[in-house]
N, C-alpha and C. Protein backbone atom coordinates (compact mmCIF):
# COMPACT_ATOMS: atom_id res chain seq x y z
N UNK A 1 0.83 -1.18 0.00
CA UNK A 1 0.00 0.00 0.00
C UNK A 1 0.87 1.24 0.00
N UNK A 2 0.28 1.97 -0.75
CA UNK A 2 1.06 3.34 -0.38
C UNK A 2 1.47 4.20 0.31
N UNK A 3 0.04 3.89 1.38
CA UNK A 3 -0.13 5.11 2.33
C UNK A 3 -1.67 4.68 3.18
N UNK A 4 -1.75 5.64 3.69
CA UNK A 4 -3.31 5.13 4.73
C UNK A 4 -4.56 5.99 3.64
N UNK A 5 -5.57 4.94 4.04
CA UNK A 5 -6.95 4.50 3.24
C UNK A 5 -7.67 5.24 3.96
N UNK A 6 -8.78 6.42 4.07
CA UNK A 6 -9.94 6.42 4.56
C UNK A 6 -10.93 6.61 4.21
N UNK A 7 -12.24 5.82 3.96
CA UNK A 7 -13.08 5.42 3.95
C UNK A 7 -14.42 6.19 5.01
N UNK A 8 -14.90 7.86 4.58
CA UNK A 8 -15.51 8.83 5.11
C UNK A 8 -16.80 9.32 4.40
N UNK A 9 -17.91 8.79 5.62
CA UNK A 9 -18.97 9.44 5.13
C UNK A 9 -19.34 10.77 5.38
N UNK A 10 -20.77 11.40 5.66
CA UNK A 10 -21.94 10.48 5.88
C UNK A 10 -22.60 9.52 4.62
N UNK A 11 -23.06 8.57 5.01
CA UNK A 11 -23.04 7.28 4.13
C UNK A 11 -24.19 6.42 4.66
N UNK A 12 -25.64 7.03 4.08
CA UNK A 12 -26.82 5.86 4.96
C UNK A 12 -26.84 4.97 4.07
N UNK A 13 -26.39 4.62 3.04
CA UNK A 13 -26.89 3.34 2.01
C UNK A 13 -25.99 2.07 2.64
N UNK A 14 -26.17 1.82 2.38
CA UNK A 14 -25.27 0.14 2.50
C UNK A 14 -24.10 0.26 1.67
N UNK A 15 -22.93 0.22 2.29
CA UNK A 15 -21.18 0.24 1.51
C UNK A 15 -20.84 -1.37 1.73
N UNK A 16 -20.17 -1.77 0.75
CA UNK A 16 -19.75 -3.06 0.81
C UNK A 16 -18.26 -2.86 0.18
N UNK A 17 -17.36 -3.48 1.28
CA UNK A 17 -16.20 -3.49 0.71
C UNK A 17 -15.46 -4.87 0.44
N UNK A 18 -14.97 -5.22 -0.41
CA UNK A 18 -14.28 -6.58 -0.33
C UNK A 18 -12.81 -6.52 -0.83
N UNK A 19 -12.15 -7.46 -0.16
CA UNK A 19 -11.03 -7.38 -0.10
C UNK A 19 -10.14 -8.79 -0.53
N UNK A 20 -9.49 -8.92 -1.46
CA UNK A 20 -8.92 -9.76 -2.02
C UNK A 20 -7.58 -9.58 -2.23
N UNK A 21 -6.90 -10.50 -1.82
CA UNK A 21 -5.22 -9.71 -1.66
C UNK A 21 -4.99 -9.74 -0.59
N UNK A 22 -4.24 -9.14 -0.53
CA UNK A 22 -3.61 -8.66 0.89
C UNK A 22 -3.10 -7.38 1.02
N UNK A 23 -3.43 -6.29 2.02
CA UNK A 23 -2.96 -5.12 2.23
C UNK A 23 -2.24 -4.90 3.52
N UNK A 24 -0.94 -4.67 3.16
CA UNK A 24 0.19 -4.50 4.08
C UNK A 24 0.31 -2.79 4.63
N UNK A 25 0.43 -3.08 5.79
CA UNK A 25 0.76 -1.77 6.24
C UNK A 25 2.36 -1.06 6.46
N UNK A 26 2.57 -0.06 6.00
CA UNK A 26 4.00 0.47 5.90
C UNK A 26 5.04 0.08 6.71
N UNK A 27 5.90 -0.17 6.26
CA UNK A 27 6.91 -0.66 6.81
C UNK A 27 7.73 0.33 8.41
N UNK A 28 7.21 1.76 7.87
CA UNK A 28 7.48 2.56 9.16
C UNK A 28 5.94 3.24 9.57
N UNK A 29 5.96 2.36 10.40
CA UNK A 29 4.44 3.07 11.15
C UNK A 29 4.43 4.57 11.75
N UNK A 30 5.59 5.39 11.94
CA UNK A 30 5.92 6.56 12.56
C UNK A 30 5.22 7.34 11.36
N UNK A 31 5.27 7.21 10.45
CA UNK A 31 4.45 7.87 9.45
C UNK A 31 3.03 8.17 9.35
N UNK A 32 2.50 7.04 9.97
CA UNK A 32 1.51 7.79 9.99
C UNK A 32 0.68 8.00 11.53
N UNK A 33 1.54 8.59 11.90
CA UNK A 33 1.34 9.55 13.68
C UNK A 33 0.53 10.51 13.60
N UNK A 34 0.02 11.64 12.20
CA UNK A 34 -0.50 12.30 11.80
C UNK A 34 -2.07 12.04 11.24
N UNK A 35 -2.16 10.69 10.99
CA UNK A 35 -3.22 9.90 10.60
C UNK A 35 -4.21 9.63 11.66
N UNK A 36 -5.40 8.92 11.25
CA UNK A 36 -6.42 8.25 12.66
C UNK A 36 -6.23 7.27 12.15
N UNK A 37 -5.40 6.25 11.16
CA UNK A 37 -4.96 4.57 11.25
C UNK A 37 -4.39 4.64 9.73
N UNK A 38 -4.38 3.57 9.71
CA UNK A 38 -3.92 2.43 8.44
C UNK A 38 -5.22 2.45 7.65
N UNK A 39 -6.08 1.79 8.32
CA UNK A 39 -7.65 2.10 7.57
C UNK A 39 -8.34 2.00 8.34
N UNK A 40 -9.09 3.19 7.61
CA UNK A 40 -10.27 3.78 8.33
C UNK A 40 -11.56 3.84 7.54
N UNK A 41 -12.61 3.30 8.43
CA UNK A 41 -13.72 3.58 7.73
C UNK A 41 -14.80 4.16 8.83
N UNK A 42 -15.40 5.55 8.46
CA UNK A 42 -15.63 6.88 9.47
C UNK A 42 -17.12 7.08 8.45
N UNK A 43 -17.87 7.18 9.95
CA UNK A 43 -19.34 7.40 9.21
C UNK A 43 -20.06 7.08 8.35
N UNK A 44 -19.91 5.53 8.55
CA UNK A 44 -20.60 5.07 7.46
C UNK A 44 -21.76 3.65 7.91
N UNK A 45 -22.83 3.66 7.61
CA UNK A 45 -23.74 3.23 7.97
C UNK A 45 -23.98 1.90 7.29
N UNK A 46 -23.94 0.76 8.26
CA UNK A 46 -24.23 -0.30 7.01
C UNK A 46 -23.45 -1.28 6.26
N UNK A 47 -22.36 -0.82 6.88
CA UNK A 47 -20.50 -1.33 6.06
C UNK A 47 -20.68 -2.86 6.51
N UNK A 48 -20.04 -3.55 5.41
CA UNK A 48 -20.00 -5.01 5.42
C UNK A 48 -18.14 -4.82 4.41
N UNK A 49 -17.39 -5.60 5.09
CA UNK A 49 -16.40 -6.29 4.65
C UNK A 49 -16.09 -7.59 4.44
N UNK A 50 -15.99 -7.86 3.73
CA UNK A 50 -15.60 -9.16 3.11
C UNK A 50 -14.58 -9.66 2.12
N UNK A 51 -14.80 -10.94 1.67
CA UNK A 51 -13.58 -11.46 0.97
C UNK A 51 -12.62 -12.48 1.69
N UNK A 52 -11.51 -13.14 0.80
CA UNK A 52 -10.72 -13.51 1.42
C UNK A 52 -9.11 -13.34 1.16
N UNK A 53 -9.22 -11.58 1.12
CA UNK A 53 -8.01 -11.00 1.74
C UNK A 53 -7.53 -11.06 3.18
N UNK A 54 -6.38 -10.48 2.89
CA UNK A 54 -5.54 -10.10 4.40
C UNK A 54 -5.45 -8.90 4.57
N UNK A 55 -5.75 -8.26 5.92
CA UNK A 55 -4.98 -6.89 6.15
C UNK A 55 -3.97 -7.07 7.08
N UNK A 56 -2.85 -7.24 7.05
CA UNK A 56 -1.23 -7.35 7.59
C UNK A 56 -0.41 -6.40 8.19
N UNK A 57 -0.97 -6.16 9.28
CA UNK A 57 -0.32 -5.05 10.10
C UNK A 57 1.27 -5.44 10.34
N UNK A 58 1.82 -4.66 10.56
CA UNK A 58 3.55 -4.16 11.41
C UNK A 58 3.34 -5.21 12.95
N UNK A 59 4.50 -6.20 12.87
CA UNK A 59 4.43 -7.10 14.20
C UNK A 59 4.48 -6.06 15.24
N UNK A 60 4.99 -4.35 15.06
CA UNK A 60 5.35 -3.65 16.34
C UNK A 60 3.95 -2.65 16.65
C-alpha cells in the first residue's frame, strides 16, 4: 500500500467493501502519527467487509 486509506462518510446506504489480496501496512508506522490509522472507515452506515483478503499489520 502506499499510504493510509480512509473510507468517510456520511453514508446511509449500505457500503460493501471486499477485499482480495492482501494489504500490508507500511513498513514505518511513525508515518503515519499524523493519521487516525492504516484504515479507516468513518461514518458510514451499514459497512460489510468481506472477501478472502488479508490486512497485515507491522508485528510492532
Amino acid at each position: 500500500m502506499a499510504g493510509p486509506v480512509k473510507f468517510q462518510g456520511p453514508c446511509k446506504a449500505p457500503v460493501s467493501v471486499r477485499v482480495e489480496g492482501t494489504l500490508q501496512a507500511l513498513a514505518e508506522p511513525e508515518k503515519l502519527k499524523s493519521q487516525d490509522g492504516w484504515v479507516v472507515f468513518q461514518n458510514i452506515d451499514g459497512l460489510t467487509v468481506s472477501g478472502g483478503g488479508i490486512l497485515m499489520a507491522n508485528d510492532q
